[in-house]
C-alpha atoms as a PDB file:
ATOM      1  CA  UNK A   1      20.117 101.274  66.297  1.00  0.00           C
ATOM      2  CA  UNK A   2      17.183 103.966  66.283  1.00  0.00           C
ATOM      3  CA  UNK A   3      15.724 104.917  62.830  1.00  0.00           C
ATOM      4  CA  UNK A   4      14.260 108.022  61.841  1.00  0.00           C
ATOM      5  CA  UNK A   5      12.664 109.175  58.390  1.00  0.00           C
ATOM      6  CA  UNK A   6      12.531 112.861  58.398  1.00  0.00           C
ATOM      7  CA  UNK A   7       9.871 114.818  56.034  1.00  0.00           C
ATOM      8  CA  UNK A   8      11.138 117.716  55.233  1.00  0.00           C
ATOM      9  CA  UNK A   9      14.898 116.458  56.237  1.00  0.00           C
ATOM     10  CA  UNK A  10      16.461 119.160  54.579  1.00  0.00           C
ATOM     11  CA  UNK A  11      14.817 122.555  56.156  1.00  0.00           C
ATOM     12  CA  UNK A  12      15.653 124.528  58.676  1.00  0.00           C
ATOM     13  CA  UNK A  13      14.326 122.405  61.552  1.00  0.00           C
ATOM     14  CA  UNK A  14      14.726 118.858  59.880  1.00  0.00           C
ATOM     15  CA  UNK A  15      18.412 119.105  58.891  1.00  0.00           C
ATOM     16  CA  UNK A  16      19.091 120.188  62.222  1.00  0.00           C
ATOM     17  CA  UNK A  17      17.818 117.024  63.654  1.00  0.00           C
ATOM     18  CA  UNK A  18      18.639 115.106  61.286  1.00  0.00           C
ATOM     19  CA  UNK A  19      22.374 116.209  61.606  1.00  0.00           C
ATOM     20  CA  UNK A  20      21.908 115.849  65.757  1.00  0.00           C
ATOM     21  CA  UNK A  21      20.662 112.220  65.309  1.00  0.00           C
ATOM     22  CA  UNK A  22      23.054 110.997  62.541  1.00  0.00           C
ATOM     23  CA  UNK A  23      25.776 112.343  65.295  1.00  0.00           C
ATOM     24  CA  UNK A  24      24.541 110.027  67.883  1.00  0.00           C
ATOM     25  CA  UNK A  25      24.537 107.052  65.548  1.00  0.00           C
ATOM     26  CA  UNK A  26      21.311 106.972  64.682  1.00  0.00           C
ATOM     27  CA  UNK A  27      19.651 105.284  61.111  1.00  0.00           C
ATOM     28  CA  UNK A  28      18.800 108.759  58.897  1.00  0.00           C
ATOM     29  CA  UNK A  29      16.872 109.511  56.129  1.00  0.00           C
ATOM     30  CA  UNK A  30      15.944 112.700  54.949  1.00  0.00           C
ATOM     31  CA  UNK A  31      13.174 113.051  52.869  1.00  0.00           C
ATOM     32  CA  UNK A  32      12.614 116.321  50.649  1.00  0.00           C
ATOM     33  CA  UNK A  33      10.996 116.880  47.057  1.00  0.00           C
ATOM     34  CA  UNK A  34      13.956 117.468  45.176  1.00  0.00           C
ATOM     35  CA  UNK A  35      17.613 116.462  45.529  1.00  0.00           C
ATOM     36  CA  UNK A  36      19.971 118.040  49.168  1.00  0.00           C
ATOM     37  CA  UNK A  37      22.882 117.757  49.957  1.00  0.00           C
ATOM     38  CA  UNK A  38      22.269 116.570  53.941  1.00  0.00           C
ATOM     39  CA  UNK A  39      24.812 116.158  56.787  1.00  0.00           C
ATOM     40  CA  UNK A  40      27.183 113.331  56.913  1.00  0.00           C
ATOM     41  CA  UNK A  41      25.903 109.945  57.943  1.00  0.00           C
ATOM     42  CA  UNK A  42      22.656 110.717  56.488  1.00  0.00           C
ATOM     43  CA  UNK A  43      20.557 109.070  53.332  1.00  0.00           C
ATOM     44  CA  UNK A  44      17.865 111.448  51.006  1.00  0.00           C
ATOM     45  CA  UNK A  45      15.180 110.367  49.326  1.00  0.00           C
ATOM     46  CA  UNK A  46      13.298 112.901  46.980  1.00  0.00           C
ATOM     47  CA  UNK A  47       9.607 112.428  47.858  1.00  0.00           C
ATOM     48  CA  UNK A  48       6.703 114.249  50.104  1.00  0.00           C
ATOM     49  CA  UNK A  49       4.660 113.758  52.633  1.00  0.00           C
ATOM     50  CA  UNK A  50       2.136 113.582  49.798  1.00  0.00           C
ATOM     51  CA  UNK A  51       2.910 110.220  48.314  1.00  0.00           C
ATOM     52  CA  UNK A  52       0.881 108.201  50.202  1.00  0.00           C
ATOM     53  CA  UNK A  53       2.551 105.022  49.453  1.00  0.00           C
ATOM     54  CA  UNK A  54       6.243 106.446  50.439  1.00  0.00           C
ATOM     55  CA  UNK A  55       4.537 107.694  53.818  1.00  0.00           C
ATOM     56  CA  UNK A  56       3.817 104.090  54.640  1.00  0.00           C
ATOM     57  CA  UNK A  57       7.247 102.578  53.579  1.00  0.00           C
ATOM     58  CA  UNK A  58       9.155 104.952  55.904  1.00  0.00           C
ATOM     59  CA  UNK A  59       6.336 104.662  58.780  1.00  0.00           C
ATOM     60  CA  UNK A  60       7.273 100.388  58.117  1.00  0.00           C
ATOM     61  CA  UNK A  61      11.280 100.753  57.876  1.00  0.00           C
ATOM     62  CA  UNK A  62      11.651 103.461  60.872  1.00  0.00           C
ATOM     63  CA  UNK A  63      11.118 103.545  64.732  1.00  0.00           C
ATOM     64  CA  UNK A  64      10.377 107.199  64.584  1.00  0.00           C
ATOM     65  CA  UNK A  65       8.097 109.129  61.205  1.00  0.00           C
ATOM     66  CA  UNK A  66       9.159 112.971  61.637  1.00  0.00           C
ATOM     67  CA  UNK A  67       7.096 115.908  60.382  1.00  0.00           C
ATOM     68  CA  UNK A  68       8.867 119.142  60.153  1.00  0.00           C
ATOM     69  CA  UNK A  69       6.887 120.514  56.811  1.00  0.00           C
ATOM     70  CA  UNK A  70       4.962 123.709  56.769  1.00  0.00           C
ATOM     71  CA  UNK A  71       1.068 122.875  57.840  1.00  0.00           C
ATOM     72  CA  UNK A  72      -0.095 124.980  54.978  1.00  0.00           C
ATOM     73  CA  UNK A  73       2.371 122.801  52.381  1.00  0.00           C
ATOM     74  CA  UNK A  74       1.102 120.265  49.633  1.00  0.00           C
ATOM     75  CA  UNK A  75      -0.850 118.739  51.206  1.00  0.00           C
ATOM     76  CA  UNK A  76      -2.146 120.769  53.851  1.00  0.00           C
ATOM     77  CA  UNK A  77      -0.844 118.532  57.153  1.00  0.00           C
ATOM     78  CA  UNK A  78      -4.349 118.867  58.833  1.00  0.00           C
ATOM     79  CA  UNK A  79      -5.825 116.847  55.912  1.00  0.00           C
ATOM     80  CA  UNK A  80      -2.846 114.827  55.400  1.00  0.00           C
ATOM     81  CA  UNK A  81      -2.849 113.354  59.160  1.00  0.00           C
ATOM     82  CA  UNK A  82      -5.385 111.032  59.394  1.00  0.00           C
ATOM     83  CA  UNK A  83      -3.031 109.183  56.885  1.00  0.00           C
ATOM     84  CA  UNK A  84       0.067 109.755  59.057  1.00  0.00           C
ATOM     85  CA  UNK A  85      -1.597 108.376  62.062  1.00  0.00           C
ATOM     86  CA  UNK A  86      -2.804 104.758  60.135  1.00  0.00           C
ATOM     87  CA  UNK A  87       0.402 104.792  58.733  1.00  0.00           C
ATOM     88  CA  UNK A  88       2.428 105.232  62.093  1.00  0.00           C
ATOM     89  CA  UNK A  89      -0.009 102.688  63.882  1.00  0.00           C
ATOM     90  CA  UNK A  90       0.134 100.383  61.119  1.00  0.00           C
ATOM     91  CA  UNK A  91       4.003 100.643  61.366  1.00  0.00           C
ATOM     92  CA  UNK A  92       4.338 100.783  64.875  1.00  0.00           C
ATOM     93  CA  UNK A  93       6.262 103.908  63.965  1.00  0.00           C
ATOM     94  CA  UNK A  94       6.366 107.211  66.756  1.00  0.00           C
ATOM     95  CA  UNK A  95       5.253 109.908  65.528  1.00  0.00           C
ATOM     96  CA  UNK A  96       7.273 113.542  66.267  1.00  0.00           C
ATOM     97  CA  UNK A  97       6.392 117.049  64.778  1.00  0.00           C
ATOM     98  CA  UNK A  98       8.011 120.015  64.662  1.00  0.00           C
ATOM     99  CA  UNK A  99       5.234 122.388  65.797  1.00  0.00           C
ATOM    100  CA  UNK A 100       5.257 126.341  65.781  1.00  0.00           C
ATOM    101  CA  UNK A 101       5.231 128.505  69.090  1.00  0.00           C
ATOM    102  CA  UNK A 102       1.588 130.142  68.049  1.00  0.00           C
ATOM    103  CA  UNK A 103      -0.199 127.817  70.201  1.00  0.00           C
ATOM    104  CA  UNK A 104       1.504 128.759  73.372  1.00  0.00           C
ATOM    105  CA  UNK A 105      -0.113 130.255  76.352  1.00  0.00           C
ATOM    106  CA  UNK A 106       1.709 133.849  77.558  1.00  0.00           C
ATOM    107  CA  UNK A 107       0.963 133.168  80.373  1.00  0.00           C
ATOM    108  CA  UNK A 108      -0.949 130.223  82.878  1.00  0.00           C
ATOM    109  CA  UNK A 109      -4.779 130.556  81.432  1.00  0.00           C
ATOM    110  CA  UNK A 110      -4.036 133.496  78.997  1.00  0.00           C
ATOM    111  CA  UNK A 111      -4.882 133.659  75.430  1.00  0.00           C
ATOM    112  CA  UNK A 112      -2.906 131.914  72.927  1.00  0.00           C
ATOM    113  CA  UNK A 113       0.141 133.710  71.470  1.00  0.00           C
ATOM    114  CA  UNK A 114      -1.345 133.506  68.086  1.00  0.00           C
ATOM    115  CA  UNK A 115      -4.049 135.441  69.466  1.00  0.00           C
ATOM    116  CA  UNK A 116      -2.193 138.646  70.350  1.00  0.00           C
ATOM    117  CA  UNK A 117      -2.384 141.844  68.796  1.00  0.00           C
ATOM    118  CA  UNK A 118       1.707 141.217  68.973  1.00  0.00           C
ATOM    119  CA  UNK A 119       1.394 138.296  66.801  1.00  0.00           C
ATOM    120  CA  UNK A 120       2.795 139.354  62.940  1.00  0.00           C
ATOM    121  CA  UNK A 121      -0.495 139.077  60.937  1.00  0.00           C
ATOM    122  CA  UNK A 122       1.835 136.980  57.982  1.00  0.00           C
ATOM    123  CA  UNK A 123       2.412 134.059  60.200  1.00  0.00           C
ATOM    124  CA  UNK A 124      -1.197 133.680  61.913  1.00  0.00           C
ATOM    125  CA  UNK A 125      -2.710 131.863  59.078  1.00  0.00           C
ATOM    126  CA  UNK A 126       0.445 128.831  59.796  1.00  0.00           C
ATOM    127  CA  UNK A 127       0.100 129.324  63.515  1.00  0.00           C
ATOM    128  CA  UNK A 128      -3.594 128.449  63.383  1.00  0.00           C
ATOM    129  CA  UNK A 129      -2.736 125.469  61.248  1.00  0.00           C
ATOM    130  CA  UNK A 130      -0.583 124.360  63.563  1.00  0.00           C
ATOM    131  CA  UNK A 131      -2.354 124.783  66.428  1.00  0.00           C
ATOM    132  CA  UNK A 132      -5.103 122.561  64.809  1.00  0.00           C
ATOM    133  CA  UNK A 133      -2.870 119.453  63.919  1.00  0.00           C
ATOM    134  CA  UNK A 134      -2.074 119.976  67.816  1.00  0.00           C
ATOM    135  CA  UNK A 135      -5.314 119.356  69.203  1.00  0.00           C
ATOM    136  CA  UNK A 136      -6.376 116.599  66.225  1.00  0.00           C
ATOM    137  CA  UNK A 137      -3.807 114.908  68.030  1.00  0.00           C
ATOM    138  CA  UNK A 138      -4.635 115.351  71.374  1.00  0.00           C
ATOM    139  CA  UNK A 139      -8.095 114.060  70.392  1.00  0.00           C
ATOM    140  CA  UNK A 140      -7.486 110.808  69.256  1.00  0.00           C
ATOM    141  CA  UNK A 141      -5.851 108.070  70.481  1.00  0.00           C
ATOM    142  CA  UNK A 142      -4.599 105.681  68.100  1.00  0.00           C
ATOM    143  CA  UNK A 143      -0.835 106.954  67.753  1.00  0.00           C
ATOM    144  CA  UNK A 144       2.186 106.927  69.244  1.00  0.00           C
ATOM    145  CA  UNK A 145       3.119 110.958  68.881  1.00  0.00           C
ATOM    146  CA  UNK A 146       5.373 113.952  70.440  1.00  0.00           C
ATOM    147  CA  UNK A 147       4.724 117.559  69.047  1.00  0.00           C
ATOM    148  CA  UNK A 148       7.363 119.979  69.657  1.00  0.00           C
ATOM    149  CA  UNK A 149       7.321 124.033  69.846  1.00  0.00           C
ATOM    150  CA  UNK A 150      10.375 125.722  69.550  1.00  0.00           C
ATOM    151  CA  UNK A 151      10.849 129.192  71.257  1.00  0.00           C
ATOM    152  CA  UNK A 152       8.977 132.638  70.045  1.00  0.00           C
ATOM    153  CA  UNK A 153      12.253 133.277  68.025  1.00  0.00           C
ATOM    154  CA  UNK A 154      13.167 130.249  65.945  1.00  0.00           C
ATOM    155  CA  UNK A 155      14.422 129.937  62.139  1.00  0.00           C
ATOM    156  CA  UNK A 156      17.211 130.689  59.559  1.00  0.00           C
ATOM    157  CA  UNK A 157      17.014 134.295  60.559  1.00  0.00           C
ATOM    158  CA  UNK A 158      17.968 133.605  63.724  1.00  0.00           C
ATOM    159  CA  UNK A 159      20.030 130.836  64.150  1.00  0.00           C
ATOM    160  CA  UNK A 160      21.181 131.574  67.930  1.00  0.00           C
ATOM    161  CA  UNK A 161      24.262 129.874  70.050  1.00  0.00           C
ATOM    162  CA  UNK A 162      24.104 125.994  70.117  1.00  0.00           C
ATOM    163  CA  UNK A 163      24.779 126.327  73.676  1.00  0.00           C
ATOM    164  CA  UNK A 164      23.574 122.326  74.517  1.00  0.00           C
ATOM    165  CA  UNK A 165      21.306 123.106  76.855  1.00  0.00           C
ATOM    166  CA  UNK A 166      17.633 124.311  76.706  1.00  0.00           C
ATOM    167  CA  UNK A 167      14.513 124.370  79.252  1.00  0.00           C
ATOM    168  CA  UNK A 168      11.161 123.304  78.588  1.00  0.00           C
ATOM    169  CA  UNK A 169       7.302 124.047  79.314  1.00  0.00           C
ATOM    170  CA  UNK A 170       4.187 122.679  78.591  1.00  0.00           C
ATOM    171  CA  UNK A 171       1.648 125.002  77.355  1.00  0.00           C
ATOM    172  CA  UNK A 172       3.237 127.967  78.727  1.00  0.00           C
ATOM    173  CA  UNK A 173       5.267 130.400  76.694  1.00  0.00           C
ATOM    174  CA  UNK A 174       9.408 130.176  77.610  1.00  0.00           C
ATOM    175  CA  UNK A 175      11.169 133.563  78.006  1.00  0.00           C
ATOM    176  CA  UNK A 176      14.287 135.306  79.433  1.00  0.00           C
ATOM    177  CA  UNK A 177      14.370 137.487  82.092  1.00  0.00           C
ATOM    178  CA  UNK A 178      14.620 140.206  79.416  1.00  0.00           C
ATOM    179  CA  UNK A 179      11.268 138.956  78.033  1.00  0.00           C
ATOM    180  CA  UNK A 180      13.225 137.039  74.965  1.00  0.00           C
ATOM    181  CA  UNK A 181      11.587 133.301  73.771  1.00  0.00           C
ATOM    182  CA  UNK A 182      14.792 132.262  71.827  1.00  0.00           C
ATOM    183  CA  UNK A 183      16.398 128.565  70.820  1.00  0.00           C
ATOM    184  CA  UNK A 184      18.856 128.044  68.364  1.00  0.00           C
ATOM    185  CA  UNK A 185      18.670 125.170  65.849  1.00  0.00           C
ATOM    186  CA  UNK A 186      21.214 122.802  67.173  1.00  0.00           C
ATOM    187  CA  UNK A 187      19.354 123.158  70.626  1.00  0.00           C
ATOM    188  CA  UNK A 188      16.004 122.644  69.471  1.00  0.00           C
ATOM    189  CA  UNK A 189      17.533 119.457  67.573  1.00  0.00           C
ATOM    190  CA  UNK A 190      19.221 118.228  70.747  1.00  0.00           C
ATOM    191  CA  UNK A 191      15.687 118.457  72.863  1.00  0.00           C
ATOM    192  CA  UNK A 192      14.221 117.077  69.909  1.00  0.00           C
ATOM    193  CA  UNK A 193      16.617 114.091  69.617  1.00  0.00           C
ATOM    194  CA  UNK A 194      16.916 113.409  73.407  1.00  0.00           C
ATOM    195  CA  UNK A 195      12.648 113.150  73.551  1.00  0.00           C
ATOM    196  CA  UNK A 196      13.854 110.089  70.920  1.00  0.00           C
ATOM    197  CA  UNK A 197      16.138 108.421  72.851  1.00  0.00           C
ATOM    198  CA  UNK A 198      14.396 108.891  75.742  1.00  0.00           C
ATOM    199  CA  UNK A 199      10.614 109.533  75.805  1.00  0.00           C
ATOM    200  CA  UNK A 200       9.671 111.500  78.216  1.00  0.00           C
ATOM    201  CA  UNK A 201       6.239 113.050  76.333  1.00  0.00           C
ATOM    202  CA  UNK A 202       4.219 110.360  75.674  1.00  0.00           C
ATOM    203  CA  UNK A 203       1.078 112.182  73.284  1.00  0.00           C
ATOM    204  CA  UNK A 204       2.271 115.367  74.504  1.00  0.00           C
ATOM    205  CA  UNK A 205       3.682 118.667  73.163  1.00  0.00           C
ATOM    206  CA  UNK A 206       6.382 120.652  74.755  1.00  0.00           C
ATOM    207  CA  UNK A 207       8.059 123.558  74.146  1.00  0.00           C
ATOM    208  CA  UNK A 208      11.681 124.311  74.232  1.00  0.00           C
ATOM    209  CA  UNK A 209      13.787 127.305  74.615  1.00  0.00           C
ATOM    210  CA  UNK A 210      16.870 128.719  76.196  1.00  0.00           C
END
């Protein structure tokens, strides 16, 4: 049986996955700083990516450590990585974050979408976070990691159709033929599970939308 320890279990992206890999009969634990209800089939633990101690006990007890925190939480994730990455290699744990769609390309060699005047000014200072903790990763090589980057329009707000399909793209920005970058939670879980079960981005980052 796969086991996953999920920080930040209980938001928006993390009980979505957590839900999607408790349904497949994985191992669960969702990990957030105070007490959840999560999804059936699922364990909490209150604790943070933080505690350096817990960080290493779930890296130890689980095939698969997943991030899906804010990058400018407590701690900040770039400074808290370096410790997820011993961790992970010292547990021979995968490592799988849920990543924002800032660093996308619009287009094939164009500028970043975090870069565009279209970009809402409130979310560039996350976006640039997480754009960082992307290439950190890309530039070292001593752990086992996926990074994924849901659609434009991703969140609570916006929860979408689970329609149990979705496409994906590298570096490239996903849209409609409308010009809409959308994924609903249950679909960004399922991508996000099925990478799990099946690796198919080895140290990369992908991008998923409908």
């Amino acid at each position: 049986m796969t086991s996953i320890a999920i920080l930040g279990g209980t938001g928006y992206a993390g009980s979505h996955i957590a839900r999607e890999a408790a349904s497949r009969g994985f191992d669960v634990t969702a990990v957030s700083r105070s007490a959840a209800e999560v999804p059936a089939g699922v364990t909490h633990r209150v604790g943070s990516l933080a505690d350096a101690d817990l960080v290493r006990e779930l890296a130890g007890k689980h095939d698969v450590l997943v991030v899906a925190t804010h990058a400018l939480g407590e701690p900040d994730l770039r400074e808290a990585l370096p410790q997820l990455i011993e961790a992970a290699r010292d547990g021979e744990a995968r490592l799988a974050f849920v990543g924002g769609a800032g660093s996308m390309l619009v287009a094939e060699g164009g500028p970043r979408l975090v870069d565009t005047d279209a970009f809402p000014a409130e979310y560039k200072g996350e976006a640039l976070a997480h754009g960082e903790v992307l290439e950190a990763l890309r530039a070292q090589s001593d752990a086992d990691w996926f990074y994924v980057s849901p659609a434009a329009v991703f969140g609570s707000w916006a929860p979408g159709e689970a329609t149990g399909s979705y496409r994906t793209s590298a570096d490239v920005l996903l849209a409609d033929e409308q010009g809409n970058s959308e994924i609903s939670g249950a679909d960004f879980a399922k991508a996000f599970v099925d990478e799990i079960e099946t690796p198919a981005h080895v140290n990369q980052r992908f991008q998923v939308a409908h």
